[in-house]
Structures are given as structure tokens and as C-alpha cells.
Protein backbone atom coordinates (compact mmCIF):
# COMPACT_ATOMS: atom_id res chain seq x y z
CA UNK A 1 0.50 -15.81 25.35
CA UNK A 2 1.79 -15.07 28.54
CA UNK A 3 1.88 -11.97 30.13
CA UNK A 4 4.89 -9.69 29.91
CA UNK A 5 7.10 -9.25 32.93
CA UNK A 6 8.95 -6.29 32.53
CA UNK A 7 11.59 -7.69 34.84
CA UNK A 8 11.99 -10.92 33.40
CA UNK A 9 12.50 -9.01 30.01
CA UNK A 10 14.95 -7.08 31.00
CA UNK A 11 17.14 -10.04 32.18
CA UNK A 12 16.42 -11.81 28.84
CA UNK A 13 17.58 -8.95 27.03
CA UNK A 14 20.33 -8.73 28.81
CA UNK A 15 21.52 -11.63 28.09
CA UNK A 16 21.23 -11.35 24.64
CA UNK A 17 23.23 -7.91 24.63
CA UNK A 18 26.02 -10.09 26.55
CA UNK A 19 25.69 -13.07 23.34
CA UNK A 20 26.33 -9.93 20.99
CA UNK A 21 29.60 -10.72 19.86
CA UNK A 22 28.47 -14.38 19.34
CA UNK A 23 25.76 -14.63 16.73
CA UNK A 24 25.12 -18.43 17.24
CA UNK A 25 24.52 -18.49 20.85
CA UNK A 26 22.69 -15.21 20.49
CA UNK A 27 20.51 -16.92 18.00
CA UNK A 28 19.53 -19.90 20.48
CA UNK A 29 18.95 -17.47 23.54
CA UNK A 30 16.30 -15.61 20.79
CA UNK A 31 14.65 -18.00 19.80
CA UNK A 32 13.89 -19.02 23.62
CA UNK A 33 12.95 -15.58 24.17
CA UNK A 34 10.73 -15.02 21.10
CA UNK A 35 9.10 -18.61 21.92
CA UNK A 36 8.58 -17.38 25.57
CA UNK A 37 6.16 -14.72 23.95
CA UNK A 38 4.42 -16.67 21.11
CA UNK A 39 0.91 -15.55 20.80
CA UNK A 40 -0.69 -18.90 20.49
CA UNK A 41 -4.09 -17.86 19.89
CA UNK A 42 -5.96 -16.88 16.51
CA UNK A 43 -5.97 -12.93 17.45
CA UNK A 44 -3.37 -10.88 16.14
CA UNK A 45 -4.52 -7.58 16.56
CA UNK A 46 -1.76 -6.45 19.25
CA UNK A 47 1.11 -8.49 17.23
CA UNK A 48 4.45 -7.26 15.53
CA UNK A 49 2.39 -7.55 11.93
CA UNK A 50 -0.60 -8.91 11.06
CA UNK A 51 0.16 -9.67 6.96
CA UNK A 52 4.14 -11.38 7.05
CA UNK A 53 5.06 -13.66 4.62
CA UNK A 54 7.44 -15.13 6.69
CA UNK A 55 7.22 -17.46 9.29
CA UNK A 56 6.68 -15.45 12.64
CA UNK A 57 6.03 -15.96 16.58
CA UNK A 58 3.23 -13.61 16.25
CA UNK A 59 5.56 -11.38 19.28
CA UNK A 60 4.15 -8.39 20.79
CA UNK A 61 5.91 -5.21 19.75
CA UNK A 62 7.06 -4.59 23.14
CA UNK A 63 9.04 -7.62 23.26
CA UNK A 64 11.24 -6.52 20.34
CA UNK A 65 11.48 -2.52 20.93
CA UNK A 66 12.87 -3.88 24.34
CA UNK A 67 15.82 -5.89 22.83
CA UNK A 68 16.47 -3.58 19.79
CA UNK A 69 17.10 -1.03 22.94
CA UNK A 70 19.36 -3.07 24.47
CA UNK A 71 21.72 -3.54 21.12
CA UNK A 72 21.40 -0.29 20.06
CA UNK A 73 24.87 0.84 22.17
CA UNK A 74 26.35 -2.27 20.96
CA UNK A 75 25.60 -1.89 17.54
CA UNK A 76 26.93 1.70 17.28
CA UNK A 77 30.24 1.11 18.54
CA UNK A 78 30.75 -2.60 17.10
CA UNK A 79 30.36 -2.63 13.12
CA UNK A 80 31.96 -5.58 12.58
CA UNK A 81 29.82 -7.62 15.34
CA UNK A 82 26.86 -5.59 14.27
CA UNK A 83 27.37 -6.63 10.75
CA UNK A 84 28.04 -10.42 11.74
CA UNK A 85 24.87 -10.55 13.78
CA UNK A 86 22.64 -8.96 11.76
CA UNK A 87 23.29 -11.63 8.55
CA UNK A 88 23.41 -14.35 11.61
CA UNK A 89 19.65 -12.98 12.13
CA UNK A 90 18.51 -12.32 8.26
CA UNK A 91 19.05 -15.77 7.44
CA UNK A 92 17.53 -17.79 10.64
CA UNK A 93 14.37 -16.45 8.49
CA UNK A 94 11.52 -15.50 10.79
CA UNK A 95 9.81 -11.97 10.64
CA UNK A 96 10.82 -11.07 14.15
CA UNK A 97 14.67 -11.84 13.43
CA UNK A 98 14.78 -10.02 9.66
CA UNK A 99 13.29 -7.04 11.57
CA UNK A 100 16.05 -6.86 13.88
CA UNK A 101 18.24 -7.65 11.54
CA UNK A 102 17.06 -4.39 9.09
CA UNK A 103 17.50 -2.42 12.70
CA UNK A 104 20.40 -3.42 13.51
CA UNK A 105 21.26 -1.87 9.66
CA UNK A 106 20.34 1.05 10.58
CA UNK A 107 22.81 1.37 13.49
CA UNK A 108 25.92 1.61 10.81
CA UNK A 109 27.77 4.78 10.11
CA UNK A 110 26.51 5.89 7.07
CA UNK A 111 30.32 5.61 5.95
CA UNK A 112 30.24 1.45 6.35
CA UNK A 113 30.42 0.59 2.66
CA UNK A 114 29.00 -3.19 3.34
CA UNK A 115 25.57 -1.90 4.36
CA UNK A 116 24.29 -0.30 1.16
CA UNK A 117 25.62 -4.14 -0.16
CA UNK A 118 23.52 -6.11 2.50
CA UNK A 119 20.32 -3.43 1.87
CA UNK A 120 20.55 -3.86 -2.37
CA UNK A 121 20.63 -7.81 -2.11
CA UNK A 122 18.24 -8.30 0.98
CA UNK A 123 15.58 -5.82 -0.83
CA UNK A 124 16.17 -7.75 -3.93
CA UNK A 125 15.39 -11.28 -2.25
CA UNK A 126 12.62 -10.14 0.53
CA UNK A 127 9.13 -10.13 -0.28
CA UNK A 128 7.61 -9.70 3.04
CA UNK A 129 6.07 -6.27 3.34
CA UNK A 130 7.08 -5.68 6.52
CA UNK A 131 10.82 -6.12 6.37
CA UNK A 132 11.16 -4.52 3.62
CA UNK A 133 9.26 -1.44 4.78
CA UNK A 134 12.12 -1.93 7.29
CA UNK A 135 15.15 -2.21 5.01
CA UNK A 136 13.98 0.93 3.08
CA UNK A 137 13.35 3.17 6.08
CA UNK A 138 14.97 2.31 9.34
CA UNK A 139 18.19 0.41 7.68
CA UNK A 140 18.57 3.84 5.57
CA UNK A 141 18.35 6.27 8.64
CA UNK A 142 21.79 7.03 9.41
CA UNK A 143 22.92 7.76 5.52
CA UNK A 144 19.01 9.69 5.46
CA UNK A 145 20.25 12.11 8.16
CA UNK A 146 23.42 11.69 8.28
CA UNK A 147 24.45 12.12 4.81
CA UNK A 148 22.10 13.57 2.52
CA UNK A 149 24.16 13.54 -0.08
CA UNK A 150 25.27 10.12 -0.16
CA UNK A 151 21.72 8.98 0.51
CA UNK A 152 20.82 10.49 -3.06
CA UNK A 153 23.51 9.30 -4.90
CA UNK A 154 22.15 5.88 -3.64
CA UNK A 155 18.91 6.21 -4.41
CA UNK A 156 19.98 8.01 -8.15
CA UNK A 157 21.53 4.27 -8.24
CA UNK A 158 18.58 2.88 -7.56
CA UNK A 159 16.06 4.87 -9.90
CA UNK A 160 18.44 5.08 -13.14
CA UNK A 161 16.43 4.89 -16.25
CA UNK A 162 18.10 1.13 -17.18
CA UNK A 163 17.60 -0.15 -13.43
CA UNK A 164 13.87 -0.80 -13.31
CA UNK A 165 14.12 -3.63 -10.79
CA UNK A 166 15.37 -0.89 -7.99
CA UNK A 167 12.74 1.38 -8.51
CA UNK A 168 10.61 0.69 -6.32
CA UNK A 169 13.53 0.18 -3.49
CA UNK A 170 14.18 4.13 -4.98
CA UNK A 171 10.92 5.30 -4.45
CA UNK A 172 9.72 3.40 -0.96
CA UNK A 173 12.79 5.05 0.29
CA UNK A 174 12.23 8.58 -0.83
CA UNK A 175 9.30 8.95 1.84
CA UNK A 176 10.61 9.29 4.95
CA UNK A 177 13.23 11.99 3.61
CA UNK A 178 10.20 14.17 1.75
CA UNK A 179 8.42 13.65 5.11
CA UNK A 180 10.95 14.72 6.86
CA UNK A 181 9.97 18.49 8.70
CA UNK A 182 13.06 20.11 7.97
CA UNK A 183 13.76 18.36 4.44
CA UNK A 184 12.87 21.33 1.62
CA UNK A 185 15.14 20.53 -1.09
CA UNK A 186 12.37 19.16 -3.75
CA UNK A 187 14.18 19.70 -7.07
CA UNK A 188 16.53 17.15 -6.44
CA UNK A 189 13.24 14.63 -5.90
CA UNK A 190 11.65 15.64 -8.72
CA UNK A 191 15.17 15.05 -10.88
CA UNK A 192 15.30 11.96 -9.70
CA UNK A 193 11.62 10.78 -10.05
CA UNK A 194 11.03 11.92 -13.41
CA UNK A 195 12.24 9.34 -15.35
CA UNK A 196 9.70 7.03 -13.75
CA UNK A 197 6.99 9.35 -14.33
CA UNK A 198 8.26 9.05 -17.98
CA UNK A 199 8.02 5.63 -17.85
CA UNK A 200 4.86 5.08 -16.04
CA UNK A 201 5.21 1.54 -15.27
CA UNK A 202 1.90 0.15 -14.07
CA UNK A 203 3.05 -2.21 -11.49
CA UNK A 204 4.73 1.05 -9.29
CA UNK A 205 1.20 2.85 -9.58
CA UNK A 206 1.38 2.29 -6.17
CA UNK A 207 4.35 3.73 -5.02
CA UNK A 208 4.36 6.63 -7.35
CA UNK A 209 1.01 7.59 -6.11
CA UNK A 210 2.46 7.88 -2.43
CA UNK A 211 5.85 9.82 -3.57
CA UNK A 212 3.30 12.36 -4.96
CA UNK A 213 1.10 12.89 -2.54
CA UNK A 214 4.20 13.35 0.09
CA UNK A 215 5.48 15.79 -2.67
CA UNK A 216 2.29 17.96 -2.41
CA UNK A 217 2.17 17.85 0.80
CA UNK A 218 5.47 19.81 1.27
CA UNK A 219 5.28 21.95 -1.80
CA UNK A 220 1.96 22.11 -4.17
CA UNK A 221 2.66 24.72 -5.90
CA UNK A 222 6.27 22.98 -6.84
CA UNK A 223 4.35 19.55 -7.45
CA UNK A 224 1.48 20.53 -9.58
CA UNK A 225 4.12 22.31 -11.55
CA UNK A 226 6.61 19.56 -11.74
CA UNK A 227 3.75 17.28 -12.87
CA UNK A 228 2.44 19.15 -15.56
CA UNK A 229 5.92 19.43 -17.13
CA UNK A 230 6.56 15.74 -17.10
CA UNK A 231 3.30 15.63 -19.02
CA UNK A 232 3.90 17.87 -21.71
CA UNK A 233 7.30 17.14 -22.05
CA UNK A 234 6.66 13.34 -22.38
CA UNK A 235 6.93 11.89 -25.92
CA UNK A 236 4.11 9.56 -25.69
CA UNK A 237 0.77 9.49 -23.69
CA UNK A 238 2.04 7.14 -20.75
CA UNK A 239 2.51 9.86 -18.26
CA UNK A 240 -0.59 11.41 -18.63
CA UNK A 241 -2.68 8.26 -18.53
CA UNK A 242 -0.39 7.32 -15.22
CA UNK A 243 -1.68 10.47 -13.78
CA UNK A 244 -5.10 10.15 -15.20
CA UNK A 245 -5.29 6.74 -13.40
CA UNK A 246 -4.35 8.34 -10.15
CA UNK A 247 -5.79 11.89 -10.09
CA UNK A 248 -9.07 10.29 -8.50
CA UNK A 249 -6.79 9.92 -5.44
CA UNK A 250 -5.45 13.25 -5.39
CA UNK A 251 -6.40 16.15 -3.50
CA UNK A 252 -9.20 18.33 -5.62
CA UNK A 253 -6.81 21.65 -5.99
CA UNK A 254 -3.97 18.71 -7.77
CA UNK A 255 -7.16 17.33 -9.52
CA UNK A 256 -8.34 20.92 -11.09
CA UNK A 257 -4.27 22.06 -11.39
CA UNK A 258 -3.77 19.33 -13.73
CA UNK A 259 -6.61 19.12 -15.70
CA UNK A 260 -6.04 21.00 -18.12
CA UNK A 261 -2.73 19.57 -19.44
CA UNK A 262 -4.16 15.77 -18.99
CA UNK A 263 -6.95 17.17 -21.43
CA UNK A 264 -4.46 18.34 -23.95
CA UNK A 265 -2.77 15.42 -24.20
């Protein structure tokens, strides 16, 4: 791979910011640029992701945070070209271009109706890890902090009781807002999670595991209180043998907290 000139980089991103408002040029100048940087050789320890399931030019993380800094002016004025490019980019299918494409997303004002529509069906379809990470973080940032409220009706869409499919699209997407340092406003969260604690389906171990731990970490008292209810007020055992699966992973205070109702059950 060759060695990155800063001012060559800025030209080629240049150039793409002045192909904005023509996806299929812009495509053809990107994929010169992206095969400019292809990391040829077998290491991929300073590439954009080491674990896609798409095909990718292996391109160094610079090369991308440079050109998503270049569209991010044009994005945020230009919905309609925004929106244009970004499907232009989701389906010439490579990791690098689905990225941009989920950043581009998350450019929208959280008031454009068509990207909640582009983020339900691309999270549906995608099964790289990477882009989807994407979709469910930076394509939700705007409506996150913008609109709090919308942002939680969405993802109340997403984990409703008869939706099962969204639910991990529901819970990937709860993180960054429970991470947040000025988000406080748990018992919303734990409304919305609770039906999936009731349900305890073991393929979402996974992500239920992580929404917990983030929910400790901003409240424990709250948490280890929230979780205990589920338990007892659970009709069957499926909650507590969720939990009981889990606890290992949990901090010892959680462990000792819950013990007690995971033993009466």
C-alpha cells in the first residue's frame, strides 16, 4: 500500500465533494481513490476492519475520515443529493462504500422521513458487522440527539413484543444513548427492554448482556432493581435462566443483588 500523501488526498477528496450531486461519476472517482489505497499485503492490523463480510479494499481509516469530512457540509444542506448518493454507495457493495453510505445517514435532519425507511430495510438485509454497527449508531445520531423523543418512538417500533426480527436493531441502538454522559432518563429503557427480558430469546444473549451492563453502569441501584422485577414478575422461568446464563459476566455487587431472586425462582 502506498503511502498517504496528505496533499494528494485532499485533491482526491475534493473532487469527490465536487461529483456530489452526481452519484455515478462520484462512484468511478471512488473507486480510483479507494484502489489508490488498497492494502495489498496479508496485514490488516491498521485497516478500516479486520472481520467484513463484504468485499473491501482493506483502506486505511484515514483515507475515509478524510472524505466523510469533506461531504459532511454537503450532506447537511443537500438531503435530496445526500439521499441519492448514499443508496448510489449502499448498493456498489463494498465495506468502504456501505460505511459511507450509513455516514452519510447520519447527516439527515432527524425530521427526513426516508431515512428511518433506508435504516429499517438496510439493517434488515446487512449482515456485515461493521456496517451495521454503523447503521445503528452513526446513521441514528441526529434523531439520538436531536430528537429524543422521536428516537424512542423508533426504537419502541423496533422492540414491540410481535416484532422480534427488529430487536436486535432496538437494542444495538440503545447503547450509545445509555452511554451517553448527559442521558439519565432510564425508566423509559427499562419500559422498553422489558419485554425482551420477558422473552429471553437466546440468540440476543448477546446484546441483552451489553444493554445491561451499560444500564448499571449509569444507574445500579435502578438496574439491579429493574432486573429483579422482571424476574419475579415473569410467568415462566425464562428470565431468570437468561440472567442466570449471564450473571457470570456481571459485576459481583449485580451478581450478589440478584441472587437471591434467581434462587427463588
Amino acid at each position: 500500500m502506498p503511502s498517504i500523501n496528505l496533499a494528494q488526498l485532499n485533491k482526491e477528496a475534493a473532487r469527490l465533494a465536487d461529483l456530489f450531486d452526481e452519484p455515478a461519476a462520484f462512484i468511478r472517482a471512488i473507486r480510483e481513490v479507494l484502489e489508490t489505497y488498497v492494502n495489498r499485503t496479508l496485514r490488516t492490523r491498521d485497516t478500516v476492519a479486520t472481520s467484513s463480510t463484504l468485499p473491501t479494499y482493506r483502506t486505511p481509516p484515514a483515507i475515509l475520515r478524510k472524505i466523510e469530512s469533506t461531504l459532511r457540509p454537503l450532506a447537511q444542506e443537500n438531503a435530496d443529493q445526500a439521499l441519492e448518493l448514499a443508496d448510489e454507495l449502499w448498493d456498489e457493495g463494498h465495506l468502504e462504500t456501505r460505511l459511507l453510505a450509513a455516514y452519510i445517514l447520519g447527516l439527515l435532519p432527524p425530521e427526513e422521513g426516508r431515512l428511518l425507511a433506508r435504516l429499517t430495510v438496510w439493517t434488515q438485509k446487512v449482515r456485515d458487522p461493521n456496517v451495521r454497527g454503523s447503521l445503528l449508531t452513526h446513521s441514528l445520531a441526529r434523531l439520538r440527539q436531536e430528537t429524543p423523543e422521536r428516537f424512542l418512538e423508533l426504537i419502541g417500533e423496533w422492540l414491540y413484543p410481535h416484532r422480534q426480527q427488529f430487536w436486535s436493531n432496538g437494542l444495538q441502538a440503545l447503547l450509545p444513548l445509555i452511554n451517553a454522559p448527559d442521558f439519565d432518563n432510564l425508566p423509559p429503557i427499562f419500559d422498553l427492554v422489558e419485554p425482551v427480558l420477558k422473552a429471553a430469546p437466546t440468540m440476543l444473549q448477546s446484546d441483552i448482556e451489553k444493554v445491561i451492563l451499560a444500564l448499571y453502569d449509569d444507574s445500579p441501584t435502578e438496574t439491579a432493581y429493574f432486573i429483579k422485577s422482571v424476574i419475579r414478575e415473569s410467568e415462566d422461568r425464562k428470565s431468570a435462566t437468561l440472567i442466570r446464563r449471564l450473571s457470570p459476566d456481571f459485576p459481583p455487587a449485580l451478581q450478589k443483588s440478584l441472587q437471591s431472586e434467581l434462587k427463588a425462582k
